[in-house]
N, C-alpha and C. Protein backbone atom coordinates (compact mmCIF):
# COMPACT_ATOMS: atom_id res chain seq x y z
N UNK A 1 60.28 -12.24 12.47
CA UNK A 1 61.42 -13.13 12.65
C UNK A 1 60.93 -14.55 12.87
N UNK A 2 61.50 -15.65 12.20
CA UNK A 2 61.26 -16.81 12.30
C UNK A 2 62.01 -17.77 12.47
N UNK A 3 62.24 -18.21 13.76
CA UNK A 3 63.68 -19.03 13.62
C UNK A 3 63.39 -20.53 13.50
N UNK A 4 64.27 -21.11 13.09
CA UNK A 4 63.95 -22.75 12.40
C UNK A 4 65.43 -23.71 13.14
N UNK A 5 65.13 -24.47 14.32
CA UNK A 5 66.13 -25.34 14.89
C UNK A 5 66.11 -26.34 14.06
N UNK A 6 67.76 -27.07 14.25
CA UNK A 6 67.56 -28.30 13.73
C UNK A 6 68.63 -28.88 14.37
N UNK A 7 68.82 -30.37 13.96
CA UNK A 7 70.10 -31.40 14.41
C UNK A 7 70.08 -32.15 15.90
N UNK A 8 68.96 -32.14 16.23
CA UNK A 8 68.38 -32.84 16.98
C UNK A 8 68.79 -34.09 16.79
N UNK A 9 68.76 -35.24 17.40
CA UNK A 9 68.96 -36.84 17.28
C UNK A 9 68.88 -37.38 18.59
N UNK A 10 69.33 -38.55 18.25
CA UNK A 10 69.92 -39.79 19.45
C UNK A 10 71.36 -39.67 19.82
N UNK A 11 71.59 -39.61 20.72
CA UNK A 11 73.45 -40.31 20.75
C UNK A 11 73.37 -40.76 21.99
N UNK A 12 74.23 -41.47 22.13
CA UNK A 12 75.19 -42.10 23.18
C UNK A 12 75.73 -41.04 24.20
N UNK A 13 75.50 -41.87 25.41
CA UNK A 13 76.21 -40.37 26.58
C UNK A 13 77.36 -40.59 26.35
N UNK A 14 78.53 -39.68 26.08
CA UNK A 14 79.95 -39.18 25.68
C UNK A 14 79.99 -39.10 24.38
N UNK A 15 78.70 -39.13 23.76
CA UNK A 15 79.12 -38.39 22.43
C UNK A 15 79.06 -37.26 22.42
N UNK A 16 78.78 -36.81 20.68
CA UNK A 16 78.74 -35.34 20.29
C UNK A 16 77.40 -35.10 19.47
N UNK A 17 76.98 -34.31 19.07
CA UNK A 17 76.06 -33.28 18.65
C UNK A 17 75.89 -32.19 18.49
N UNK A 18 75.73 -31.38 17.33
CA UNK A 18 75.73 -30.44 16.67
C UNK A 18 74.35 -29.67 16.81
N UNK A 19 73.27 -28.65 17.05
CA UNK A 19 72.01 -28.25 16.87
C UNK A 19 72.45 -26.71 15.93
N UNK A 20 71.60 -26.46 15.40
CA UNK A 20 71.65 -25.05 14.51
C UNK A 20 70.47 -24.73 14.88
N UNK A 21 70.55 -23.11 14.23
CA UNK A 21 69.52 -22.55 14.61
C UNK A 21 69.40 -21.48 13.51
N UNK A 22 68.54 -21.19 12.51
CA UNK A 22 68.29 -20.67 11.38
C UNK A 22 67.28 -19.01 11.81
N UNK A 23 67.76 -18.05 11.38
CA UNK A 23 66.62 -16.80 11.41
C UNK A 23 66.34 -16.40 10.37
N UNK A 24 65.28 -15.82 10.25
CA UNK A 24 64.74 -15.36 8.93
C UNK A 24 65.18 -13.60 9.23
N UNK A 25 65.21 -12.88 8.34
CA UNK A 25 65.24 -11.50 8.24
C UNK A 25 66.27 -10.70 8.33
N UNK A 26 66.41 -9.52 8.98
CA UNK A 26 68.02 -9.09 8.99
C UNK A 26 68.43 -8.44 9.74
N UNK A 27 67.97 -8.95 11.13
CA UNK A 27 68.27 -8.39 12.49
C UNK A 27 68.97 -9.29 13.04
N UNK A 28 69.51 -10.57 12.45
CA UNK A 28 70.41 -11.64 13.20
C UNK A 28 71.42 -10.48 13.65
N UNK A 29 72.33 -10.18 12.95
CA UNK A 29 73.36 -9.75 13.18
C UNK A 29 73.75 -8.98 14.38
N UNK A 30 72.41 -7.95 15.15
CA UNK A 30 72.65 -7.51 15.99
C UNK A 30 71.78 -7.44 17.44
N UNK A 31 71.92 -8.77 16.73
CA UNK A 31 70.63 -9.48 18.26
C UNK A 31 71.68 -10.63 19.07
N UNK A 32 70.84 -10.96 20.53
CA UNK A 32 71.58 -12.04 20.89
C UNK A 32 70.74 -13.05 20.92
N UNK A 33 71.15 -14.17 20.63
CA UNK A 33 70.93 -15.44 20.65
C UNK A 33 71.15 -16.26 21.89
N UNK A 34 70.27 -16.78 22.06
CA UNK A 34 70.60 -18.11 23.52
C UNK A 34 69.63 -19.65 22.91
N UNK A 35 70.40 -20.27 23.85
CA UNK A 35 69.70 -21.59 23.73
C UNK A 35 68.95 -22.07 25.15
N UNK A 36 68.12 -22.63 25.35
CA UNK A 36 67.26 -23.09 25.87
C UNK A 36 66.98 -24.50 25.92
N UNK A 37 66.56 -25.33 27.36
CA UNK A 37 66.00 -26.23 26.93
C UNK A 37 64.80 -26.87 27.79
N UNK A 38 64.39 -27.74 28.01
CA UNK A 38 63.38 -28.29 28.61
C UNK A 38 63.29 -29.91 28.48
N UNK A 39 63.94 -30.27 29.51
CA UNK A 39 63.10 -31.72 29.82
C UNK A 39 62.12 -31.92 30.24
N UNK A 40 62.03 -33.58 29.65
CA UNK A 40 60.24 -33.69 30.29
C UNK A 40 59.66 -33.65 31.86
N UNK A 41 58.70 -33.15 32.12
CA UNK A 41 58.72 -32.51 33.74
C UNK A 41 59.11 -31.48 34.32
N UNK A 42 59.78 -30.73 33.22
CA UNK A 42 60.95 -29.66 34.24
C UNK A 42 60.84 -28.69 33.43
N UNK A 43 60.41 -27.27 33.87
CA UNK A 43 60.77 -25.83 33.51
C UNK A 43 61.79 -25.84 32.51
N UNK A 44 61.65 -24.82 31.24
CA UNK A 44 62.35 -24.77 30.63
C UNK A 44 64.15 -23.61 31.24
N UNK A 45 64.95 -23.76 30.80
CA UNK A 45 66.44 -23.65 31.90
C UNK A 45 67.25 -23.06 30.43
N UNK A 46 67.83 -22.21 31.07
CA UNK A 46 68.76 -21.65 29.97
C UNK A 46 69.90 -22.36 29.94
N UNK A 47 70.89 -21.85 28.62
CA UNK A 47 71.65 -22.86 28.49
C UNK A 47 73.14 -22.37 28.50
N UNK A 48 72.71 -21.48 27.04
CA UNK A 48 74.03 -20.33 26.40
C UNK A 48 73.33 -19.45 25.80
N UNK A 49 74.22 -18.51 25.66
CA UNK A 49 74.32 -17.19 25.21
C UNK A 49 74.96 -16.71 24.09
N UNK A 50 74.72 -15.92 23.54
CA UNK A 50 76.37 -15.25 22.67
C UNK A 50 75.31 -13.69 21.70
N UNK A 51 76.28 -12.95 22.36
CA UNK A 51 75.72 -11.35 22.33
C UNK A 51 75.82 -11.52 20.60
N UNK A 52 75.51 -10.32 20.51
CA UNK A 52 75.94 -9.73 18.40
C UNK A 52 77.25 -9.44 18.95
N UNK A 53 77.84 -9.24 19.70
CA UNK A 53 79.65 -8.65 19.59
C UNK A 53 80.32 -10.30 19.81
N UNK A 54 79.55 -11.62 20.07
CA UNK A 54 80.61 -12.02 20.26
C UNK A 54 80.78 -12.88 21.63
N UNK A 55 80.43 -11.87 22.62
CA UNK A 55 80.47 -12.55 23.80
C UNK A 55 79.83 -13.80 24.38
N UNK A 56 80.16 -14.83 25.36
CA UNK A 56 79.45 -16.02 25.46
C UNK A 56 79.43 -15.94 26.72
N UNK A 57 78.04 -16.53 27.57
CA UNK A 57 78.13 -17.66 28.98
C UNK A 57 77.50 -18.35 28.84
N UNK A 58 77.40 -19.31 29.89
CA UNK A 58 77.32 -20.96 29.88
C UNK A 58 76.33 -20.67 31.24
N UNK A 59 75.34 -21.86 31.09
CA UNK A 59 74.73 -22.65 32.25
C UNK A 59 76.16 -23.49 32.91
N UNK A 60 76.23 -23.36 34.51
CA UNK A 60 77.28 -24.63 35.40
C UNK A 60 77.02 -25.53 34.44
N UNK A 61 75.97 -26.15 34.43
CA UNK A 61 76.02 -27.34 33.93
C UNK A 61 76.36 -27.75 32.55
N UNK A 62 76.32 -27.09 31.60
CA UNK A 62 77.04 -27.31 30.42
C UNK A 62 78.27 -26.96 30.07
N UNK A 63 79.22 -25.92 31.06
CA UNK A 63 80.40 -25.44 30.90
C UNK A 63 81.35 -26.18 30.76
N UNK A 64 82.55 -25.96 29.79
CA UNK A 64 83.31 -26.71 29.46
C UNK A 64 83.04 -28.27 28.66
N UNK A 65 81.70 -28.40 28.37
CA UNK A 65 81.10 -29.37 27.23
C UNK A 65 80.52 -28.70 26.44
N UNK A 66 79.57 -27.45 26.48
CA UNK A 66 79.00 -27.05 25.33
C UNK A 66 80.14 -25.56 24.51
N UNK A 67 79.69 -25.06 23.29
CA UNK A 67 80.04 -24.38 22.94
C UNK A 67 79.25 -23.87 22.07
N UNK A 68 78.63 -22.00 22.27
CA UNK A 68 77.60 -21.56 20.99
C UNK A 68 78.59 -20.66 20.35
N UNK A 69 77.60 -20.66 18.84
CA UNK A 69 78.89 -19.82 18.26
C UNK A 69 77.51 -18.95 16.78
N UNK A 70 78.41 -18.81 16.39
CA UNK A 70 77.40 -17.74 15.56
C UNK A 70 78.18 -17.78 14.49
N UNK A 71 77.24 -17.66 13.11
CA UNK A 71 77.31 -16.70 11.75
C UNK A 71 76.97 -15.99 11.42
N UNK A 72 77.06 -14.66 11.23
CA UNK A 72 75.79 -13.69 10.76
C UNK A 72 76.04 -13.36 9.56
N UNK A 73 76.85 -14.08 8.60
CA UNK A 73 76.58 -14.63 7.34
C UNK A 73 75.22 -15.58 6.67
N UNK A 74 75.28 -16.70 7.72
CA UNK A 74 74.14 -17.47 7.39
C UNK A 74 72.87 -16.96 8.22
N UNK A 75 73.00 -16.21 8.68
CA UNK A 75 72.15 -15.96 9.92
C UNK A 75 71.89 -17.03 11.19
N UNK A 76 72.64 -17.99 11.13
CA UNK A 76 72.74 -18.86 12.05
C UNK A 76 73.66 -19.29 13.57
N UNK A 77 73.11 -20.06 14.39
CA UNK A 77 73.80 -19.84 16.03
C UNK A 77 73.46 -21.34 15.55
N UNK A 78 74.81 -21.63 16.31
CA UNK A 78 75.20 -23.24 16.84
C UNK A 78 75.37 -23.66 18.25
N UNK A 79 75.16 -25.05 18.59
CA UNK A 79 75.33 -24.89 20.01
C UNK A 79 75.76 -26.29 19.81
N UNK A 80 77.16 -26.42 19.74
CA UNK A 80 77.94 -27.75 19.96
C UNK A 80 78.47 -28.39 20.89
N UNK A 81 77.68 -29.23 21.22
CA UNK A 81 77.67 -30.17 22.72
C UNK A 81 78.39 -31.50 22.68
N UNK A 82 79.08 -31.59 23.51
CA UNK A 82 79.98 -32.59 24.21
C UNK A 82 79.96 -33.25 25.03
N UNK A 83 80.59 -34.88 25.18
CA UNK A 83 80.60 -35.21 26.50
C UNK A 83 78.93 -34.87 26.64
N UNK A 84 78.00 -35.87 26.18
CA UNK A 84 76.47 -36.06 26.43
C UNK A 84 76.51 -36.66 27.28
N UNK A 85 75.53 -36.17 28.32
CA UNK A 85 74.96 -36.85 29.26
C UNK A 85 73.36 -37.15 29.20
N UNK A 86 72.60 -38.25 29.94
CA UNK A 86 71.79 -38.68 29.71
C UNK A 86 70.45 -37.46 30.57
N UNK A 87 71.54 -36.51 31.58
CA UNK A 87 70.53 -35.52 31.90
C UNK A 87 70.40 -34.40 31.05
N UNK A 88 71.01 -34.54 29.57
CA UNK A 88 70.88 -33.50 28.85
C UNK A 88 69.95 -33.48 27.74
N UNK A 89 69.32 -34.77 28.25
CA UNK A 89 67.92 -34.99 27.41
C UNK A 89 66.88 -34.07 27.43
N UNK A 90 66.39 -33.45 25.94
CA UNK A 90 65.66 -32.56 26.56
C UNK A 90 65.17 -31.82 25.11
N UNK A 91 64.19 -30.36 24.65
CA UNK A 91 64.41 -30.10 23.82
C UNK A 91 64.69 -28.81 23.59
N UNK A 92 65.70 -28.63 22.98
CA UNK A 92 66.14 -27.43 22.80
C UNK A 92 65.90 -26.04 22.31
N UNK A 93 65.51 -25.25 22.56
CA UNK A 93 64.97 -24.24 22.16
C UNK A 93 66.35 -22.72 21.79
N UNK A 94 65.87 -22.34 20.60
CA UNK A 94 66.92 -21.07 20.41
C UNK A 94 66.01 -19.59 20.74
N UNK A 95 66.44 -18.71 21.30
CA UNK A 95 65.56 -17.66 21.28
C UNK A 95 66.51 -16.44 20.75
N UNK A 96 66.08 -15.43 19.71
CA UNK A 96 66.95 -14.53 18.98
C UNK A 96 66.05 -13.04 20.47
N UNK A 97 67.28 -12.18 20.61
CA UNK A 97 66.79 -11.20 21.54
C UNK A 97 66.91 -9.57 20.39
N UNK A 98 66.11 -9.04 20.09
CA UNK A 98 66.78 -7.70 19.58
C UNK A 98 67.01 -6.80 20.35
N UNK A 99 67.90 -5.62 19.49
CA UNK A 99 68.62 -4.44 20.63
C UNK A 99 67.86 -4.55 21.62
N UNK A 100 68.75 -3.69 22.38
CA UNK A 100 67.48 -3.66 23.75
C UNK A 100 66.71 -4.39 24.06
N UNK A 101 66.80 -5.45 23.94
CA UNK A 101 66.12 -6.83 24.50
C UNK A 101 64.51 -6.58 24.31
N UNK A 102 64.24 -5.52 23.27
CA UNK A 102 62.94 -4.84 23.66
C UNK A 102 62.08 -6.13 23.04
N UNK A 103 62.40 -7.56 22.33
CA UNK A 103 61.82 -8.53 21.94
C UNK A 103 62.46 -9.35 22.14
N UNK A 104 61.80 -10.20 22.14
CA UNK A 104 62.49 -11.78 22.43
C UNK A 104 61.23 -12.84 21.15
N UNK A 105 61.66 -13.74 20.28
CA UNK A 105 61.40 -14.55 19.57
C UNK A 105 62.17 -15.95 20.09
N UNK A 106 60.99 -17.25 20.11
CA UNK A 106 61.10 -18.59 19.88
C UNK A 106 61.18 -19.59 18.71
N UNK A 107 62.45 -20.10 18.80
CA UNK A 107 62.08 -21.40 17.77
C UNK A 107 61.23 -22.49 18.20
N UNK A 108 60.63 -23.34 17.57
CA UNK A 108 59.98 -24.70 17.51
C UNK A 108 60.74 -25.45 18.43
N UNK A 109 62.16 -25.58 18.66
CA UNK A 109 62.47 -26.43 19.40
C UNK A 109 63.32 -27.59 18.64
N UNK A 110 64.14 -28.52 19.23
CA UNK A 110 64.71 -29.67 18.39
C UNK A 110 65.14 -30.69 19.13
N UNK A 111 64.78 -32.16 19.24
CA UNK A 111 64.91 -32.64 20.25
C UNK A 111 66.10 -33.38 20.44
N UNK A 112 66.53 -33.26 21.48
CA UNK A 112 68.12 -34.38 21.72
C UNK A 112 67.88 -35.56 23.04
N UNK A 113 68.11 -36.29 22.56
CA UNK A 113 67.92 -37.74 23.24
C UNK A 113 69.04 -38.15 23.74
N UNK A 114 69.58 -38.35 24.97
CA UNK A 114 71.20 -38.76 25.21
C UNK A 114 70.82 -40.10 26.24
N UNK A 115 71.30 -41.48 25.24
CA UNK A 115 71.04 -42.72 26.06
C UNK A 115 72.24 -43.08 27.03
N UNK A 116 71.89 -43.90 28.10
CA UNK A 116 72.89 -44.08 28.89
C UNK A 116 73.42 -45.54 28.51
């Protein structure tokens, strides 16, 4: 499995931003996906979630600004963020989980910059 982030940028705090997250192979569908991230200095911190059925949670701190969502058409997880803040600088990481959590896989990462 190989997953490939992207949509990383700059914005403005109270904008928006889009990140994707690409898998290779054909276990998307019944794996879960989360996002991840890491600022500079600081342990990497979970973010969101969203099972293969569907289900979602949120980090406090992104609730009610972020939103992940899934295709398992494209094989792809989104994580559409809102209302940027400048502590949400950081880089994002997607991790795909299969059944039974018996694996866990990393993407590269994608970086988001939120100026004040």
């Amino acid at each position: 499995v190989q997953l490939q982030a992207s949509g990383g940028g700059l914005v403005q705090a109270g904008g928006s931003l889009r990140v994707s997250c690409r898998a290779s192979g054909s276990i998307f569908s019944l794996s879960a996906m989360g996002w991840y991230r890491q600022a500079p200095g600081k342990q990497r911190e979970f973010v969101a979630a969203v099972s293969s059925g569907g289900s979602t949670n949120y980090a406090d701190s992104v609730k009610g600004r972020f939103t992940i969502s899934r295709d398992n058409a494209k094989n792809t997880v989104y994580l559409q963020m809102n209302s940027l803040k400048p502590e949400d600088t950081a880089v994002y990481y997607c991790k795909l989980s299969t059944p039974n959590a018996r694996y866990d896989y990393w993407g590269r990462g994608t970086l988001v910059t939120v100026s004040s």
